[in-house]
Protein backbone atom coordinates (compact mmCIF):
# COMPACT_ATOMS: atom_id res chain seq x y z
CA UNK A 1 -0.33 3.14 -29.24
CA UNK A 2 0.42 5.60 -26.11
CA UNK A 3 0.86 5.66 -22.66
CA UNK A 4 -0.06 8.27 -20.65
CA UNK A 5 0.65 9.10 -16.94
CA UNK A 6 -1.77 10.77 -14.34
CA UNK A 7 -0.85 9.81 -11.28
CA UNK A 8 2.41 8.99 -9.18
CA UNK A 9 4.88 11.06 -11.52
CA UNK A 10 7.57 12.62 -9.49
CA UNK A 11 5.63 11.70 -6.25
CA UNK A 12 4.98 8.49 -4.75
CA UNK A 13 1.32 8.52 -4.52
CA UNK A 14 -1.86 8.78 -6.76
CA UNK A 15 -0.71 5.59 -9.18
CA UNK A 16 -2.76 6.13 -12.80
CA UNK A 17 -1.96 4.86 -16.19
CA UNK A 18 -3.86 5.15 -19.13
CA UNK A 19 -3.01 2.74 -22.35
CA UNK A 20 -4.14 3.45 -25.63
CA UNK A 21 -4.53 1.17 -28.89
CA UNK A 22 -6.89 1.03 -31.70
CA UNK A 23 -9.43 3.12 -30.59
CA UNK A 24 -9.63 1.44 -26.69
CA UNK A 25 -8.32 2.93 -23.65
CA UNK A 26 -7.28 0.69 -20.62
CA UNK A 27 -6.78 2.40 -16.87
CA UNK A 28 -4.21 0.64 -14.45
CA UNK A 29 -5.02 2.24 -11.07
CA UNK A 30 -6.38 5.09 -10.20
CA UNK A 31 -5.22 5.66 -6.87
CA UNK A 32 -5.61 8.36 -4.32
CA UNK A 33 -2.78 11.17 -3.43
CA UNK A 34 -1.46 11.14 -0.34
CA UNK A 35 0.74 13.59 1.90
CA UNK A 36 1.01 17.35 1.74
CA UNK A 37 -2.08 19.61 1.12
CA UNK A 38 -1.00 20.14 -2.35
CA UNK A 39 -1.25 16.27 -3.39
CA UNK A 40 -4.31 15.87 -1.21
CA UNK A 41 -6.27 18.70 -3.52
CA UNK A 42 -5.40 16.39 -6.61
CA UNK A 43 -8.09 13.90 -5.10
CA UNK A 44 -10.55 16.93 -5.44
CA UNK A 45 -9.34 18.89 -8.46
CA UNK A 46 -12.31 17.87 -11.29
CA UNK A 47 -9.15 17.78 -13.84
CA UNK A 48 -8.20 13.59 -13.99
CA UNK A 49 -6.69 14.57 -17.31
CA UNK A 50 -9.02 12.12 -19.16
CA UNK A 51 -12.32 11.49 -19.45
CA UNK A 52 -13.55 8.48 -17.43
CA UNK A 53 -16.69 8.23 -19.65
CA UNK A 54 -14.13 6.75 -22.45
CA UNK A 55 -12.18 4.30 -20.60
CA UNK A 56 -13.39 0.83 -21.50
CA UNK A 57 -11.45 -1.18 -18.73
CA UNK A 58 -9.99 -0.82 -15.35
CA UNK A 59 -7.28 -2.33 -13.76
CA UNK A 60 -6.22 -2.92 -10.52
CA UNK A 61 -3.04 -3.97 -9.02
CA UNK A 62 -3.93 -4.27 -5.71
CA UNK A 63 -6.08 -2.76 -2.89
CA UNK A 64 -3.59 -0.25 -1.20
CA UNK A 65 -5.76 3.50 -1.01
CA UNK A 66 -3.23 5.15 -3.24
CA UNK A 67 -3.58 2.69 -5.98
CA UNK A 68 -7.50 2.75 -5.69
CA UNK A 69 -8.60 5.33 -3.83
CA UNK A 70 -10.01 7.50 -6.76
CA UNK A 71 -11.89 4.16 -8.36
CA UNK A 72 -15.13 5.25 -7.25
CA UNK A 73 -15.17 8.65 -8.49
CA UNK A 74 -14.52 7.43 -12.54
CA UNK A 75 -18.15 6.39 -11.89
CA UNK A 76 -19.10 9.50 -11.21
CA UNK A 77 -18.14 10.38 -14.25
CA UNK A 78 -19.78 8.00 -16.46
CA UNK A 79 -17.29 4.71 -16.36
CA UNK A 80 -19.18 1.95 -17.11
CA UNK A 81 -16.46 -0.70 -17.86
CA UNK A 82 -15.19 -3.47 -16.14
CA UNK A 83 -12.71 -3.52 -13.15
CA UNK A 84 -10.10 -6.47 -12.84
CA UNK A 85 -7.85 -7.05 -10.11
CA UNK A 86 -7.56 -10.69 -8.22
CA UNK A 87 -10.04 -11.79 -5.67
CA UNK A 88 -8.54 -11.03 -2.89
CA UNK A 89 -7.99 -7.30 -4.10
CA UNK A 90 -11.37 -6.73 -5.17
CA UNK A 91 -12.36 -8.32 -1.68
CA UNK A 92 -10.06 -5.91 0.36
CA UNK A 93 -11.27 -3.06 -2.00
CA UNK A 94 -14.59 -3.04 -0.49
CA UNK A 95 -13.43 -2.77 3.08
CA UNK A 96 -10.83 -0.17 2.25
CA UNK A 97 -12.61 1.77 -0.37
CA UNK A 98 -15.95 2.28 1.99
CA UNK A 99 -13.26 3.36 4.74
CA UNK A 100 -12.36 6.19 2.20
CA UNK A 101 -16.17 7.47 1.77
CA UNK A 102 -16.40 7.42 5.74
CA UNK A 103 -13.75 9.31 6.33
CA UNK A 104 -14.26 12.18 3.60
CA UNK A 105 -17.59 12.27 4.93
CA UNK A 106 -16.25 12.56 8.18
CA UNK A 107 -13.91 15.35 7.44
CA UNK A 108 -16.75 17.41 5.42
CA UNK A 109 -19.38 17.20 8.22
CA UNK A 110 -16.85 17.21 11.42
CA UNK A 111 -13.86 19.42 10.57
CA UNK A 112 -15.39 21.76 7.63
CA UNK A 113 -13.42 19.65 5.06
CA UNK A 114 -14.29 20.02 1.35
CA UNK A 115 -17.09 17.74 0.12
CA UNK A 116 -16.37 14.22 -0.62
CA UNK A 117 -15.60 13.09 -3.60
CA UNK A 118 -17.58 9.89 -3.40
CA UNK A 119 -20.28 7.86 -0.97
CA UNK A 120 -21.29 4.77 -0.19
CA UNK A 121 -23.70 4.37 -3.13
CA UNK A 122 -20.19 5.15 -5.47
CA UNK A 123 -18.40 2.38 -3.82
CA UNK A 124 -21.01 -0.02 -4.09
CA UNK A 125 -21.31 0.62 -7.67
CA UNK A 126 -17.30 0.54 -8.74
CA UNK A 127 -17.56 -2.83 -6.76
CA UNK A 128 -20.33 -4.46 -9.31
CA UNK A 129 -17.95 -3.46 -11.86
CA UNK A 130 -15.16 -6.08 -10.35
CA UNK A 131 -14.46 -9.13 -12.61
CA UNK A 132 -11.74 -11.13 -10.43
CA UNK A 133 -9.39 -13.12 -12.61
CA UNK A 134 -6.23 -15.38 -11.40
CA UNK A 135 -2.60 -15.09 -11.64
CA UNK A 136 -1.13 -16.33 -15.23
CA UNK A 137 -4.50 -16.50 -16.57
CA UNK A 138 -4.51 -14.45 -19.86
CA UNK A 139 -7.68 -12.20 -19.94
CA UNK A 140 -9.21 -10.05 -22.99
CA UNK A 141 -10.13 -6.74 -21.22
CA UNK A 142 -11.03 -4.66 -24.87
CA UNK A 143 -10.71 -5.73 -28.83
CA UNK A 144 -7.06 -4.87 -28.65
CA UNK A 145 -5.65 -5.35 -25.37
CA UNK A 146 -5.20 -8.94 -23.33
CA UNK A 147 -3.91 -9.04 -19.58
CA UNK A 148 -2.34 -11.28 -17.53
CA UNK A 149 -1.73 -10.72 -13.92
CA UNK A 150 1.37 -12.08 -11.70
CA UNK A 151 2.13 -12.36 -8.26
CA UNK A 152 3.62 -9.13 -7.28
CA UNK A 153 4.49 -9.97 -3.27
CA UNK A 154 3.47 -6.54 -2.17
CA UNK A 155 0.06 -7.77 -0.46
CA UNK A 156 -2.13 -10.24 -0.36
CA UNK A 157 -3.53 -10.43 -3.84
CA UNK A 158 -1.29 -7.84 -5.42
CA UNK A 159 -0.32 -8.50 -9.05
CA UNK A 160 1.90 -7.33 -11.82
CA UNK A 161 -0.33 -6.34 -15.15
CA UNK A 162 0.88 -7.35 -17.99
CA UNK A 163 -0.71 -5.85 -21.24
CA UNK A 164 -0.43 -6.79 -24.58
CA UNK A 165 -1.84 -4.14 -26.67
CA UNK A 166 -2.02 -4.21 -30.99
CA UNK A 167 -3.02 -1.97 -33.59
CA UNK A 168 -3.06 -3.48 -36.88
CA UNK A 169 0.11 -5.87 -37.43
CA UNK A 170 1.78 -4.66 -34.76
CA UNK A 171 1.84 -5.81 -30.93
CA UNK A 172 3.72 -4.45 -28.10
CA UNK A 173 3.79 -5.81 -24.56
CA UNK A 174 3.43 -3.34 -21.61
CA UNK A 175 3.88 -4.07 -18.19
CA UNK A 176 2.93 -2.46 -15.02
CA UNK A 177 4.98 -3.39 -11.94
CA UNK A 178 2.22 -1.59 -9.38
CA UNK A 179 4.48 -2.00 -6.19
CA UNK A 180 7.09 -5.04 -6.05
CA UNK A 181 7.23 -6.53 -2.83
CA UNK A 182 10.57 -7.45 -0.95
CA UNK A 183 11.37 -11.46 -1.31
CA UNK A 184 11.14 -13.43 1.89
CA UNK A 185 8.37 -11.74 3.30
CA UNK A 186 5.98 -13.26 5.33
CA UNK A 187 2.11 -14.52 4.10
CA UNK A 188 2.50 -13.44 0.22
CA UNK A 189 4.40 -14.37 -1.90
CA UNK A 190 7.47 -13.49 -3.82
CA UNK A 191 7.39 -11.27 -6.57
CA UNK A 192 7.08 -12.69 -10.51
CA UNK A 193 8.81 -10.37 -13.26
CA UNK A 194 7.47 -9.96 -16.32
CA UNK A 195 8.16 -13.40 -18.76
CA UNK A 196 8.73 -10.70 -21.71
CA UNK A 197 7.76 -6.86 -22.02
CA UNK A 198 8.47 -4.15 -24.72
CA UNK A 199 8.11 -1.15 -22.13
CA UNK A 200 8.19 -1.42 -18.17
CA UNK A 201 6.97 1.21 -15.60
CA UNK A 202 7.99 0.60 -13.22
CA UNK A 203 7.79 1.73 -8.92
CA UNK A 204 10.86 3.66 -7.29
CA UNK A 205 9.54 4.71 -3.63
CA UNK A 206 13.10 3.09 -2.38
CA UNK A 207 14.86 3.66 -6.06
CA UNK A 208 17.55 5.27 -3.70
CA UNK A 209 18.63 2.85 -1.08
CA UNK A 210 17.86 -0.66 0.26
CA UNK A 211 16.32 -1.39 3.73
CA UNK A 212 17.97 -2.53 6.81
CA UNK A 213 18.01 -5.82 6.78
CA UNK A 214 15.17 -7.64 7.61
CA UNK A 215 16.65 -9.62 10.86
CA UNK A 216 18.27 -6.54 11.97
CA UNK A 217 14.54 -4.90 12.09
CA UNK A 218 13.02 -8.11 13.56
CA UNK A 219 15.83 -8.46 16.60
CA UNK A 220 15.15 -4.27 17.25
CA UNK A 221 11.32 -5.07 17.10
CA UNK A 222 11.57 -7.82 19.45
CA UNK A 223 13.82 -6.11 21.87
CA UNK A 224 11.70 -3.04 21.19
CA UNK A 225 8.60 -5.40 22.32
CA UNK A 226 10.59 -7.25 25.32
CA UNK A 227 10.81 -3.89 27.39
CA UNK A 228 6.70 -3.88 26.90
CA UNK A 229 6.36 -7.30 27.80
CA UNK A 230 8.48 -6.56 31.55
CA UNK A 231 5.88 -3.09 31.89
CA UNK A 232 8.08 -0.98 31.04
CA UNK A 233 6.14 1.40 28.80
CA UNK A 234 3.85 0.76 26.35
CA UNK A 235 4.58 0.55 22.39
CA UNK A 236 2.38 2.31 20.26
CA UNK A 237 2.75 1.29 15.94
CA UNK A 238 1.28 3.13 13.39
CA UNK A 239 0.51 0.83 10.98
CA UNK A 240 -1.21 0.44 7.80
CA UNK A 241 -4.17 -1.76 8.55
CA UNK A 242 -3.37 -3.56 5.07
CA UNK A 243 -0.53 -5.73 4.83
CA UNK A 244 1.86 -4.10 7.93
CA UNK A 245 -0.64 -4.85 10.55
CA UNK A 246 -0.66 -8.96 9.67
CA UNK A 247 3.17 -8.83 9.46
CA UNK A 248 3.33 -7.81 12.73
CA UNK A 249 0.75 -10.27 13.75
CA UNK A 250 2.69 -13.30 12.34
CA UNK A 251 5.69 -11.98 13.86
CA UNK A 252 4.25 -12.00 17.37
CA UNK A 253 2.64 -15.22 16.92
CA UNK A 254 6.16 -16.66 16.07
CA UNK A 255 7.82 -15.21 19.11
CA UNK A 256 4.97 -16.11 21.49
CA UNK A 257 5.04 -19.97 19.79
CA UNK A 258 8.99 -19.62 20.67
CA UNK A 259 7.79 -19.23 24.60
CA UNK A 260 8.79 -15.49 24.04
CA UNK A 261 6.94 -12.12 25.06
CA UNK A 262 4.20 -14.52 27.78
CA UNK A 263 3.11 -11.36 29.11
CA UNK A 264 2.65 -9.21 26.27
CA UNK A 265 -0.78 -8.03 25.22
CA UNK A 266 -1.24 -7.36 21.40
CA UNK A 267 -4.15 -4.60 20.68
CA UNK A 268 -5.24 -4.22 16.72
CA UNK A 269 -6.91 -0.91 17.56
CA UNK A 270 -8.60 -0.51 13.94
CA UNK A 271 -12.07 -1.49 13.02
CA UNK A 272 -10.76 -1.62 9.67
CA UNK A 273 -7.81 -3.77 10.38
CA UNK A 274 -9.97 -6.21 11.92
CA UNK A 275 -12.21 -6.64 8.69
CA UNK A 276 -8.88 -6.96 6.85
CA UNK A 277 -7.54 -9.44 8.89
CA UNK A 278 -10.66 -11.27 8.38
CA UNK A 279 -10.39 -11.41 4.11
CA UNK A 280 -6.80 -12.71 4.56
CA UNK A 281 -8.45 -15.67 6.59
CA UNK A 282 -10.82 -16.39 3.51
CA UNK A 283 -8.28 -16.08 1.37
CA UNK A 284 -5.53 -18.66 2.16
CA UNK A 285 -5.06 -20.32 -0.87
CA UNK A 286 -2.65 -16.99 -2.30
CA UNK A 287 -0.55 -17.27 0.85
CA UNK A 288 3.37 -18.21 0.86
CA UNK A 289 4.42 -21.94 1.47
CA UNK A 290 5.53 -20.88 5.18
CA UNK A 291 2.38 -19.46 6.05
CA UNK A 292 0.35 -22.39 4.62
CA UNK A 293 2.44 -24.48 6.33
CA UNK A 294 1.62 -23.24 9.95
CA UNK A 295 -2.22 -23.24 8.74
CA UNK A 296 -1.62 -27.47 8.21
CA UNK A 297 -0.23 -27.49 11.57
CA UNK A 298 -3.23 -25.69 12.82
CA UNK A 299 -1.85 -22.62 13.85
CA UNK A 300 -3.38 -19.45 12.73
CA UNK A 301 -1.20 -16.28 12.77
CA UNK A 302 -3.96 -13.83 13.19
CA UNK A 303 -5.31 -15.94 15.85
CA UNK A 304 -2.96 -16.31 19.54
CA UNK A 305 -3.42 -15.80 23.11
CA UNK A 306 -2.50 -12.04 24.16
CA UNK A 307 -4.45 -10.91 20.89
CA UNK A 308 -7.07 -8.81 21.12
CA UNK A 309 -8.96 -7.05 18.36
CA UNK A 310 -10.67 -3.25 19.44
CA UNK A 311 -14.35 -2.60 18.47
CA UNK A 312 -15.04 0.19 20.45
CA UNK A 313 -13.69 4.05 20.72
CA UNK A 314 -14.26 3.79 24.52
CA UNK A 315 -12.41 0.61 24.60
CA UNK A 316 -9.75 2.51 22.42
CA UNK A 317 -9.59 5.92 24.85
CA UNK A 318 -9.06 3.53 28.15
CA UNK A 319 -6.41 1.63 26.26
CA UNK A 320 -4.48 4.93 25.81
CA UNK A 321 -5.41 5.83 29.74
CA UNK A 322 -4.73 2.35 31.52
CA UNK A 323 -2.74 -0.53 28.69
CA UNK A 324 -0.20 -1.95 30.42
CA UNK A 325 2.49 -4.59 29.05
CA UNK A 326 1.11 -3.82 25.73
CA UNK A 327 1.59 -3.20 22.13
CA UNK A 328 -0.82 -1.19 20.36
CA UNK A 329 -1.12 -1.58 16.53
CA UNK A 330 -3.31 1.47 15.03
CA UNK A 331 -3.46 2.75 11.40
CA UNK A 332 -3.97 5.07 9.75
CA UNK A 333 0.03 4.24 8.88
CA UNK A 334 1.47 8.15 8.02
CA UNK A 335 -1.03 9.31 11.28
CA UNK A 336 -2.62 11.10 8.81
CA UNK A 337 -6.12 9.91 10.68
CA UNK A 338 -7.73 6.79 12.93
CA UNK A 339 -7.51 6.21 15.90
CA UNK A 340 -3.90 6.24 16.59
CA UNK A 341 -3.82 9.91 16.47
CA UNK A 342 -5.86 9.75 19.79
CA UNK A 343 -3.00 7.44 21.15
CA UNK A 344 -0.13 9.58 20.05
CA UNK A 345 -2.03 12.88 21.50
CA UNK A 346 -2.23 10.55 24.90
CA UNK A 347 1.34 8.98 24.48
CA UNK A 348 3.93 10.79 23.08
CA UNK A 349 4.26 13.21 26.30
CA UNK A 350 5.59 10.17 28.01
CA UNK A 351 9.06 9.42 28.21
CA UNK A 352 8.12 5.69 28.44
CA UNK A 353 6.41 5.28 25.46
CA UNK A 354 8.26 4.01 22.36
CA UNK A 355 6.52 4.72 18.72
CA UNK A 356 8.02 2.49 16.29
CA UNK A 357 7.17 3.12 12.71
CA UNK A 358 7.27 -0.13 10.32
CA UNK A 359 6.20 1.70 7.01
CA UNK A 360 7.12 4.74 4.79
CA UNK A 361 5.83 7.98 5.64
CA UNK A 362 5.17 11.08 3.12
CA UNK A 363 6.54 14.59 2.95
CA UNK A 364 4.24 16.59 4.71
CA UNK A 365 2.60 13.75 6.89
CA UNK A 366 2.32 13.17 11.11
CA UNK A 367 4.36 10.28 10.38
CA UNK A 368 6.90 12.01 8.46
CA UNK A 369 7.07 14.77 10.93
CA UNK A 370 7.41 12.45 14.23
CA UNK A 371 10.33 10.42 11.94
CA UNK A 372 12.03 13.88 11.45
CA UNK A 373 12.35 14.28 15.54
CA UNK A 374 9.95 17.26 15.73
CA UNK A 375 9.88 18.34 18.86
CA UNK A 376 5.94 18.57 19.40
CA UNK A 377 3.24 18.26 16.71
CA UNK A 378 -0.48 19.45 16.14
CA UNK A 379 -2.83 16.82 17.15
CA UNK A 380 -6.61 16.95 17.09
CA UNK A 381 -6.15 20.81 17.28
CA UNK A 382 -3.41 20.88 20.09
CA UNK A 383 0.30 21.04 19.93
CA UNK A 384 1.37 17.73 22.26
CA UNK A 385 5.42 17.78 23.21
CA UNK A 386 7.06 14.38 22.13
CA UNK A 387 8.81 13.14 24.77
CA UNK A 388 8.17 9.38 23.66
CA UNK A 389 11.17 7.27 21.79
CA UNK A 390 10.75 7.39 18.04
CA UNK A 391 11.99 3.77 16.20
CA UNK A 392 12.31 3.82 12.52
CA UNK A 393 12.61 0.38 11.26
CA UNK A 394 13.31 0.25 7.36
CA UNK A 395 13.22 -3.84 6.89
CA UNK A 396 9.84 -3.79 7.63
CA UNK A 397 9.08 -2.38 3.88
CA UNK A 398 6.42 -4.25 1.73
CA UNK A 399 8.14 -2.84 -0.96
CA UNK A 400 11.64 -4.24 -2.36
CA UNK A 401 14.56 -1.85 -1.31
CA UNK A 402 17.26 -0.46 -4.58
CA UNK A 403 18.69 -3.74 -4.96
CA UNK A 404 15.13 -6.00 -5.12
CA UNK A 405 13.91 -3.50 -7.88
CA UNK A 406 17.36 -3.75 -9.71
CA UNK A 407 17.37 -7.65 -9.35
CA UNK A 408 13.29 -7.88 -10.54
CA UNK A 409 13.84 -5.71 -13.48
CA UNK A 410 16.81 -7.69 -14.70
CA UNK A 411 14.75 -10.68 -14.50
CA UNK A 412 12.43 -9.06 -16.46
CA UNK A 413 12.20 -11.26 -20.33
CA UNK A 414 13.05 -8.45 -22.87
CA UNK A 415 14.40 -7.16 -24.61
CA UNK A 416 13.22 -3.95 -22.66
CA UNK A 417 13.20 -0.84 -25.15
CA UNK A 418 12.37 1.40 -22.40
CA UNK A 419 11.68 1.95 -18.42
CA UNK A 420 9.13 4.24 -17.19
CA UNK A 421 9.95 5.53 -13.65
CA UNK A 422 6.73 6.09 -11.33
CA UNK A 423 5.73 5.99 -7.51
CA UNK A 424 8.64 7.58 -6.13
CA UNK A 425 9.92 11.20 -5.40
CA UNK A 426 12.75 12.94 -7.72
CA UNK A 427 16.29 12.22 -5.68
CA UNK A 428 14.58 8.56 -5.76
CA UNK A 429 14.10 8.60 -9.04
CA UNK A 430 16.90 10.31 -10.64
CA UNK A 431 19.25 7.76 -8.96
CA UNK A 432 16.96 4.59 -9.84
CA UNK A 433 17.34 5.73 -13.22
CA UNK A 434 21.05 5.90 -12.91
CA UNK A 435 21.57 2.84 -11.93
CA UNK A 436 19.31 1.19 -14.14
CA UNK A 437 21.32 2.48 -17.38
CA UNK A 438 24.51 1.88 -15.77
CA UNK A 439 24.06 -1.78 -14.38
CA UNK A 440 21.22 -2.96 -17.10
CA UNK A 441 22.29 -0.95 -19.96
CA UNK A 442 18.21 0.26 -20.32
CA UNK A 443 17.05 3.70 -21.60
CA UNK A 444 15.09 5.41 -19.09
CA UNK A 445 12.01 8.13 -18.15
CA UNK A 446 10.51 9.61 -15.89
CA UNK A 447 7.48 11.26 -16.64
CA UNK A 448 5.59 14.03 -15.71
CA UNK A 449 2.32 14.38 -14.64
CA UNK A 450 -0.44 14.20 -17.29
CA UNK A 451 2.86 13.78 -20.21
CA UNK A 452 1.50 11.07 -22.68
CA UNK A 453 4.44 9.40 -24.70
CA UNK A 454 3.97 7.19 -28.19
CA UNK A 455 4.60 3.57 -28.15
């Protein structure tokens, strides 16, 4: 039995583990690389380090792009095997995986961009390949390998995989983390660790440090949102339209039920968003007591006065030009695309404007660069000064901070002979690691890219 790593090793993004036993060979993600031009070639380079053609199953631990993002090109290359991930994931797949092919296609015909890696026609086809299951349901994916999937509180519909893999009288129990949400958050859930598992890999994209707290972050987001609501500037948040963008929305909704921010126009300025949005209203029945709670009382989060979702780029371009007591919520997230690069080019030479980021943001990324205080940045093929506020606020994460991590893997049911290290980059990892052998007494690894290590 083997694992075998080909994706998120010493970087954050790209998430891809291959399992072997008897003779089968299971795939947990397969996720696109994001940030710097050197990851971003990984999504084109024909080298996956396996060949898709033998995989017998997919998994999927939720529908974030750099956990799924490279699904439709296995297909490509001859997978024919089943995918399973929840409903809910294999629902938000299809609006975020067809917003991949549209926007390779955009950047090979528009900007001169390399060709894309997949179409519509790929999409369509890894999506007949979906087999939801639910949480806690034990599910035979090959001959020799079972999975169970757990609530991981990342996203709606995120999961924990748990594998249980044999080869001849002996069994071992592998689990997968994908990312582990921070407890407390709103909508999902909180995170389930593993009831037992031989060897854990696990995420370590805040291995390093925890978050501000989370009411520190709300109080500066409100404040933040108070100086909008009296005109004075707008706010502009790049968000990721999955999971970030309906935080903020049940946020708002709170403070407006509280008699709070009257004036305040909300903008969702993403087409994609908007479908999102839409597949956490179908899919209720996975959301957190709180959440269900307001839902009984007839009050839907993603649904309030001030709320407005944007359909149209001209509708987008005035709101840049002429929003007033407003907060604009526009992905892509890192500003790596979408249409909030149009608002920053408009926005960020005004001293009024605050941009408050709510989510990480990669080496080598708009968002990373604006968070670093650079002084003016290439947008759309201009360099536009920043004279805007920049906010950073860390308790906003949808993944757990140093101590959540530490706390979920010592729940884990063991014993643990060893923790793989993923998602995450090196001074991340290397002090993860640390503190995992110090406080839980584990043996550690973190692998590198491609490395394949016996079981």
């Amino acid at each position: 039995m083997r694992v075998a790593f080909h994706g998120a090793a010493e970087t954050v993004t790209g998430s891809c583990t291959l399992l072997e036993a008897d003779g089968t060979r299971v795939l947990v993600d397969c996720g696109q690389f994001q940030g710097d031009d050197e990851l971003e070639r990984r999504n084109r380079g024909h080298g996956l380090g396996f060949d898709p053609a033998g995989i017998d199953a997919l998994v999927l631990t939720h529908a974030h792009i750099d956990l799924l993002g490279r699904a439709p090109l296995l297909v490509t290359r001859g997978f024919r095997g089943p995918v399973f991930c929840t409903r809910a994931t294999a629902e938000l797949a299809a609006v975020m995986l067809a917003d991949a092919a549209k926007i390779q296609e955009e950047d090979h015909r528009r900007r001169g961009g390399p060709p894309p890696s997949y179409g519509e026609k790929e999409v369509a086809r890894i999506l007949d390949l979906m087999r939801p299951v639910r949480y806690g349901h034990p599910t035979a994916v090959t001959r020799s390998m079972a999975l169970t999937l757990s609530d991981a509180g990342h996203i709606l519909g995120s999961a924990h995989a748990l594998v249980a893999m044999k080869e001849g009288d002996r069994k071992v129990v592998f689990g997968v983390s994908g990312d582990v949400g921070a407890p407390h958050r709103p909508v999902v859930a909180d995170p389930t660790p593993f009831p037992r598992a031989d060897f854990v890999q696990i995420e370590s994209t805040y291995g390093d440090r925890d978050h501000k707290s989370g009411e520190a972050s709300l109080a500066e987001l409100l404040e933040i949102l108070e100086s909008a609501d009296r005109g004075e500037g707008i706010v502009l948040v790049p968000a990721f339209a999955l999971g970030r963008t309906q935080d903020l929305l049940y946020h708002i909704n709170g403070w407006k039920n509280q008699g709070k921010l009257s004036r305040l126009k909300v903008y969702v300025d993403s087409p994609m968003a908007t479908k999102l949005t839409a597949v956490f209203q179908g899919n209720t029945a996975v959301y957190d007591d709180d959440a269900k709670g307001l839902l009984k009382r007839g009050d839907d989060p993603f649904d309030f006065e001030g709320l407005s979702f944007v359909s149209s780029h001209v509708e987008s371009e005035r709101l840049t030009r002429e929003a007033t007591n407003a907060v604009i919520i526009a992905s892509s997230g890192m500003c790596q695309s979408g249409r909030v690069t149009g608002h920053l080019a408009g926005l960020l030479p005004r001293p009024s404007t605050k941009v408050v980021f709510v989510g990480y943001q990669a080496p080598g990324t708009l968002g990373r660069r604006l968070v670093d205080r650079a002084p003016q940045v290439h947008i759309r093929g201009h360099m536009v000064p920043v004279r805007a506020s920049i906010h950073t606020l860390g308790g906003f994460s949808a993944h757990g901070g140093q101590s959540d991590m530490l706390d979920w893997l010592g729940r884990c049911g063991g014993p643990t002979a060893k923790v793989f290290l993923c998602h995450g980059e090196p001074p991340s990892l290397a002090a993860f690691a640390k503190l995992i052998g110090d406080k839980l007494g584990l043996a550690t690894h973190i692998p590198k890219m491609g490395e394949s290590v016996e079981l």
